[in-house]
C-alpha atoms as a PDB file:
ATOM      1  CA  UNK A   1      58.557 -57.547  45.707  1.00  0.00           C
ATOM      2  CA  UNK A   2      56.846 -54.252  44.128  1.00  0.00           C
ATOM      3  CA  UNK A   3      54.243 -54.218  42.129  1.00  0.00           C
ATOM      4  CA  UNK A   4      53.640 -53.025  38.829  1.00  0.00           C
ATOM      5  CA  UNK A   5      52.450 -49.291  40.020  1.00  0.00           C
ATOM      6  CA  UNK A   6      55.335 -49.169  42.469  1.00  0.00           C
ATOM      7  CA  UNK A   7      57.835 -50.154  39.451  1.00  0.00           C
ATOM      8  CA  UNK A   8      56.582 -46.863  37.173  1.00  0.00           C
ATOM      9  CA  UNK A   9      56.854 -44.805  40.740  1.00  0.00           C
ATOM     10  CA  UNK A  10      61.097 -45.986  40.947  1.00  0.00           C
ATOM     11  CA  UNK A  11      60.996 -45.129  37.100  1.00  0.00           C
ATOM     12  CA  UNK A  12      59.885 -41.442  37.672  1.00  0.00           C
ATOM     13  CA  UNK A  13      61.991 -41.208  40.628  1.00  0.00           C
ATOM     14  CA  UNK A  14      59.446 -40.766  42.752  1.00  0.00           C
ATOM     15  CA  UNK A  15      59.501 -42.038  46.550  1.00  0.00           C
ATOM     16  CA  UNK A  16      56.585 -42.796  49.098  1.00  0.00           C
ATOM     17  CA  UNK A  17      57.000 -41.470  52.406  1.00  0.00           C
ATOM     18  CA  UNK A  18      55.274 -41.631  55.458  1.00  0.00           C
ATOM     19  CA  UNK A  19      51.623 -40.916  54.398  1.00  0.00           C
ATOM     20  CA  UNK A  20      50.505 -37.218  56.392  1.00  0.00           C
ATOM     21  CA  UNK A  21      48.771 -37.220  59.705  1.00  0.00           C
ATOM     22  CA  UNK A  22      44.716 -35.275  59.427  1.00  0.00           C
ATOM     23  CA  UNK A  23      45.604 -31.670  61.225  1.00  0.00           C
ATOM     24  CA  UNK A  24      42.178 -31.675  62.251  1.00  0.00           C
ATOM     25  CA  UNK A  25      38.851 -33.898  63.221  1.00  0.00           C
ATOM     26  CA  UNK A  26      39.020 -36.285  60.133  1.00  0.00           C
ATOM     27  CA  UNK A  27      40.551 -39.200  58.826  1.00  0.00           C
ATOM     28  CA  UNK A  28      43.139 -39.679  55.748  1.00  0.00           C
ATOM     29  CA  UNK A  29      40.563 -42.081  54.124  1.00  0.00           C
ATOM     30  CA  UNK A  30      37.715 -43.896  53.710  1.00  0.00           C
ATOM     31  CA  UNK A  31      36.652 -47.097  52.020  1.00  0.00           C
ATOM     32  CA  UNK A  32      33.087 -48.264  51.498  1.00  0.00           C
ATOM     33  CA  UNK A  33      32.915 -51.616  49.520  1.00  0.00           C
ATOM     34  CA  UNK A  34      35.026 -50.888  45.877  1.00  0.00           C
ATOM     35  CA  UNK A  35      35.543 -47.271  46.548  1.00  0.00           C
ATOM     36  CA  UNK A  36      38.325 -45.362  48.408  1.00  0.00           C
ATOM     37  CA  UNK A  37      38.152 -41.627  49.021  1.00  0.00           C
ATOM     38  CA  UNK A  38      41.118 -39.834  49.963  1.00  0.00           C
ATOM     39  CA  UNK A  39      41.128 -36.491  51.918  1.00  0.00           C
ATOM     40  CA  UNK A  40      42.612 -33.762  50.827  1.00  0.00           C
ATOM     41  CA  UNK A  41      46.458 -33.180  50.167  1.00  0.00           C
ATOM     42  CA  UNK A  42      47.889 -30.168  50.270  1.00  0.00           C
ATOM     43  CA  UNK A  43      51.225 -29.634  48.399  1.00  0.00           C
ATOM     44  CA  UNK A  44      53.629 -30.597  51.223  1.00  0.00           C
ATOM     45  CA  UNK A  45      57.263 -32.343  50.765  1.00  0.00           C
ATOM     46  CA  UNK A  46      59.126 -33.101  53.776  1.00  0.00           C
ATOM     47  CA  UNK A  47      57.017 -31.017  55.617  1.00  0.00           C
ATOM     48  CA  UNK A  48      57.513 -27.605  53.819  1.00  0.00           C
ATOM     49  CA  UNK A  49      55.165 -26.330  50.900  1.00  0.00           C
ATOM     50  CA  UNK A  50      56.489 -26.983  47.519  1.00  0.00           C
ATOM     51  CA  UNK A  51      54.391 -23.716  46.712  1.00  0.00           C
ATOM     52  CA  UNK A  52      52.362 -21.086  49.102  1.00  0.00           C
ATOM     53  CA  UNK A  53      50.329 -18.152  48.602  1.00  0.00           C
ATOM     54  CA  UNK A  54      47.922 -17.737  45.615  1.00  0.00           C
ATOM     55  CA  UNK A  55      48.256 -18.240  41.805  1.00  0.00           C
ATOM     56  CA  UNK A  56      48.296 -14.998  39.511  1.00  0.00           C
ATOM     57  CA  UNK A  57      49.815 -13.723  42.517  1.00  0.00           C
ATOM     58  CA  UNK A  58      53.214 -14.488  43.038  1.00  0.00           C
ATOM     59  CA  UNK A  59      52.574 -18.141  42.146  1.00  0.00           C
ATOM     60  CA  UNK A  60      53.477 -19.082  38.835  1.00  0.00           C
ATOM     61  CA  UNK A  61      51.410 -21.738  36.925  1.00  0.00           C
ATOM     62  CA  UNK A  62      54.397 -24.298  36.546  1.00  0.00           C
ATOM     63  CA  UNK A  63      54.927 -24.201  40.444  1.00  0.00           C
ATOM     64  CA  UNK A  64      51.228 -24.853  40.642  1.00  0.00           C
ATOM     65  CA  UNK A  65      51.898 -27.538  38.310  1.00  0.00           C
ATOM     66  CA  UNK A  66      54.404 -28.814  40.682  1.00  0.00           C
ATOM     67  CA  UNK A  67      52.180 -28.013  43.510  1.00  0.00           C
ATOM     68  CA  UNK A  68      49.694 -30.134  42.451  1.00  0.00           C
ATOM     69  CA  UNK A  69      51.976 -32.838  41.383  1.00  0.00           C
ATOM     70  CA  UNK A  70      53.302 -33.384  44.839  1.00  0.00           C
ATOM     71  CA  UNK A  71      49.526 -33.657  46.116  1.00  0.00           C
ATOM     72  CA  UNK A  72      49.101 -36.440  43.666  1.00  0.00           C
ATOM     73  CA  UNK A  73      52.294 -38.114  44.768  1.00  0.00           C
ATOM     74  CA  UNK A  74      50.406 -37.879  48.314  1.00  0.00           C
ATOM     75  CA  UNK A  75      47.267 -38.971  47.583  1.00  0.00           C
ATOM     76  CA  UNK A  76      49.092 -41.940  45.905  1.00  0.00           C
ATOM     77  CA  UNK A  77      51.380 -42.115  49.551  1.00  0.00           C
ATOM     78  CA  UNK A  78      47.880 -42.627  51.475  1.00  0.00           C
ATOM     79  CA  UNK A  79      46.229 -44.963  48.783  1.00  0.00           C
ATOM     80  CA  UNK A  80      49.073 -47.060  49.355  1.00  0.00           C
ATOM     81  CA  UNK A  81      48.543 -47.046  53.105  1.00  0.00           C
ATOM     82  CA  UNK A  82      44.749 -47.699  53.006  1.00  0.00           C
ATOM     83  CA  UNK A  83      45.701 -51.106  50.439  1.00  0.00           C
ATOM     84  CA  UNK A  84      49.034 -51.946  50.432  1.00  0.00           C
ATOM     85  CA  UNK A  85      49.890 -52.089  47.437  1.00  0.00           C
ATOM     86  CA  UNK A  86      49.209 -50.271  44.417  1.00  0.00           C
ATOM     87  CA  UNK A  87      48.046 -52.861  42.080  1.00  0.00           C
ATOM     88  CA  UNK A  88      45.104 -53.104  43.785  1.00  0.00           C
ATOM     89  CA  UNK A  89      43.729 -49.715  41.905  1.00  0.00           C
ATOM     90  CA  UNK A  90      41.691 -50.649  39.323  1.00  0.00           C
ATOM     91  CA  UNK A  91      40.357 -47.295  38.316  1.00  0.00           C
ATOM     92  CA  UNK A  92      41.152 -43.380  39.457  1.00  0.00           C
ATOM     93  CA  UNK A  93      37.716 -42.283  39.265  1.00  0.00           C
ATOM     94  CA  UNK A  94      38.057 -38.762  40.308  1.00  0.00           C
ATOM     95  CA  UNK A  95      40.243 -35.729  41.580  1.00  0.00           C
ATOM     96  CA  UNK A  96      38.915 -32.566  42.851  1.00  0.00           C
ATOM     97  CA  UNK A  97      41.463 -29.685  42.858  1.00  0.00           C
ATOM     98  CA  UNK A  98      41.357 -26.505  44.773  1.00  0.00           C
ATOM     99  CA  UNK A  99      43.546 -23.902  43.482  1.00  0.00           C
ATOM    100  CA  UNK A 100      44.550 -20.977  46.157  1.00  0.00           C
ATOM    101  CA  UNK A 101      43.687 -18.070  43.640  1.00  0.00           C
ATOM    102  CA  UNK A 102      44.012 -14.478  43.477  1.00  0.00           C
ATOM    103  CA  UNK A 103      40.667 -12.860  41.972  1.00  0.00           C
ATOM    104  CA  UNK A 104      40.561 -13.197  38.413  1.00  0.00           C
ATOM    105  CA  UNK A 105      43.095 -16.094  37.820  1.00  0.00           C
ATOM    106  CA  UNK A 106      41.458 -18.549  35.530  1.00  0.00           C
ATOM    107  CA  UNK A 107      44.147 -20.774  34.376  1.00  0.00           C
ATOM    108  CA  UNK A 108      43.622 -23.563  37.498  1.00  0.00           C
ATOM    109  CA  UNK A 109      43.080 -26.167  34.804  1.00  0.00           C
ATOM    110  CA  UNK A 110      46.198 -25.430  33.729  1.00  0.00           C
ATOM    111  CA  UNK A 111      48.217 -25.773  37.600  1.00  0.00           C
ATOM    112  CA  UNK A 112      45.865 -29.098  37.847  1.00  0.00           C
ATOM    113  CA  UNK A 113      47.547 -30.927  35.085  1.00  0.00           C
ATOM    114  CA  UNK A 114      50.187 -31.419  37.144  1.00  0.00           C
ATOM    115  CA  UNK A 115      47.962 -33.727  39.380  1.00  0.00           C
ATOM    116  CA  UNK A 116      46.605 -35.364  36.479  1.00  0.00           C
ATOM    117  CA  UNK A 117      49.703 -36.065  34.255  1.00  0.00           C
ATOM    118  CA  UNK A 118      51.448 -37.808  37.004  1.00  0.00           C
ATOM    119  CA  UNK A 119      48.277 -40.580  37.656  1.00  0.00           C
ATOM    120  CA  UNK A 120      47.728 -41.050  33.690  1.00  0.00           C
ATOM    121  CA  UNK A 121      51.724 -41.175  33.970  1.00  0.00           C
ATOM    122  CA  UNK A 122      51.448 -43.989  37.317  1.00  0.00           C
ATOM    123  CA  UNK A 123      48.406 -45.780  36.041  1.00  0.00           C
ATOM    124  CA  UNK A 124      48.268 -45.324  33.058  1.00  0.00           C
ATOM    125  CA  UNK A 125      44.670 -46.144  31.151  1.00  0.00           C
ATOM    126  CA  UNK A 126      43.588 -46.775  34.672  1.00  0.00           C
ATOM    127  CA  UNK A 127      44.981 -42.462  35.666  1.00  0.00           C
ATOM    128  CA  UNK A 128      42.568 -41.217  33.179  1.00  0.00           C
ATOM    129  CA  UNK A 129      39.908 -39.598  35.920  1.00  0.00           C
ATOM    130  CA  UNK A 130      36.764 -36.647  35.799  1.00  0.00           C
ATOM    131  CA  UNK A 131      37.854 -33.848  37.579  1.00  0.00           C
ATOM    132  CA  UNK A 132      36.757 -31.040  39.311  1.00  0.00           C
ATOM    133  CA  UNK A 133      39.051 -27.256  39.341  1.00  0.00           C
ATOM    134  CA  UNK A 134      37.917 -25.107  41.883  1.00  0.00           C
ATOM    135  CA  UNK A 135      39.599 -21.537  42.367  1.00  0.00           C
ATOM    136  CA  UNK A 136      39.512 -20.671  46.217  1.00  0.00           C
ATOM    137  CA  UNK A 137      40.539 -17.252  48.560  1.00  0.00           C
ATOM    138  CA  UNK A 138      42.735 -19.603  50.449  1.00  0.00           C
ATOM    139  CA  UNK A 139      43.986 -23.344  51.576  1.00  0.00           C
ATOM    140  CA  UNK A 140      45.147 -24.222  54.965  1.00  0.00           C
ATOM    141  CA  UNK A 141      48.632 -22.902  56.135  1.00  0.00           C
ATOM    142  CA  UNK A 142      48.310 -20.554  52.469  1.00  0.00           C
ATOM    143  CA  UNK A 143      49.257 -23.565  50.484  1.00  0.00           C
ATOM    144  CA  UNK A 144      49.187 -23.216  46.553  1.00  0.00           C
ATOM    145  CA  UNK A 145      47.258 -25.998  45.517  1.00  0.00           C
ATOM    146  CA  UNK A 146      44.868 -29.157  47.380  1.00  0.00           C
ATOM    147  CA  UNK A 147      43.724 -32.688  45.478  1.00  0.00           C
ATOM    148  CA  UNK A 148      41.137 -34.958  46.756  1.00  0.00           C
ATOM    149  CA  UNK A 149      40.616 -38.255  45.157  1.00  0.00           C
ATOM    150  CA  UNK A 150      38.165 -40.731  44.265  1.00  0.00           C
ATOM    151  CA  UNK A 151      39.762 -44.735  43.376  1.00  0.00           C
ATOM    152  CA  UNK A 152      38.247 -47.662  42.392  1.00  0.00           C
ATOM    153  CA  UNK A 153      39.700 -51.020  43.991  1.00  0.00           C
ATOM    154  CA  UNK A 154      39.893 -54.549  44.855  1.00  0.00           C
END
């Protein structure tokens, strides 16, 4: 039976899907007593960017949004893998967003909501999160947007 976090996820029409393998020499996450940290997500559906190459640059700010949406949806995909079920979040503490940026583009908070809406929108009180907006020169295979996050659990 799904939980209460899963039941908001079928009521934004959103589906989990296999959580993403590390390309490199890390792992997808790591808990240490109450806290889970998640790696990285870039923006990736079904294995294709939802946006690539570098806001203010071809990249408009509401496909950043979406960007950054879908790396919410995966951070959510591995927090589910590392617990089992959703519930078991008791706070988002943090999410650290890195915005693939052309020089001069200052609007990343902006293409970050889109990360943020969506967990106040899953957990509601329990979403609301500090966070971090970081414009870079580029994200691994020139993806738009990347969110880290920070939970608290049981």
């Amino acid at each position: 039976m799904a939980g209460i976090v899963e039941g908001k996820l079928k009521e934004l029409g959103i589906i989990l899907k296999e959580p993403a393998k590390p390309i490199a020499n890390y792992v997808p996450y790591v808990r240490t007593g109450d806290i889970l940290t998640v790696s990285g997500q870039i923006c990736l559906d079904d294995g294709k960017l939802v946006a690539k190459g570098q806001l203010g640059a071809g990249v408009s700010i509401e496909d950043g949004q979406k960007a950054a949406r879908t790396c919410a949806v995966s951070l959510i995909t591995q927090v589910k893998a590392a617990l089992g079920d959703l519930d078991k979040v008791k706070q988002v503490v943090r999410l650290g967003g890195f915005i693939n940026s052309a020089p001069g583009f200052t609007e990343g908070p902006k293409v970050m909501n889109g990360a943020s809406d969506l967990m106040v929108a899953v957990f509601g009180d329990k979403g609301k999160h500090a966070r971090s907006t970081v414009g870079v020169a580029a994200l691994p295979a020139d993806a738009a947007v990347e969110v880290e996050g920070t939970f608290e659990v049981s």
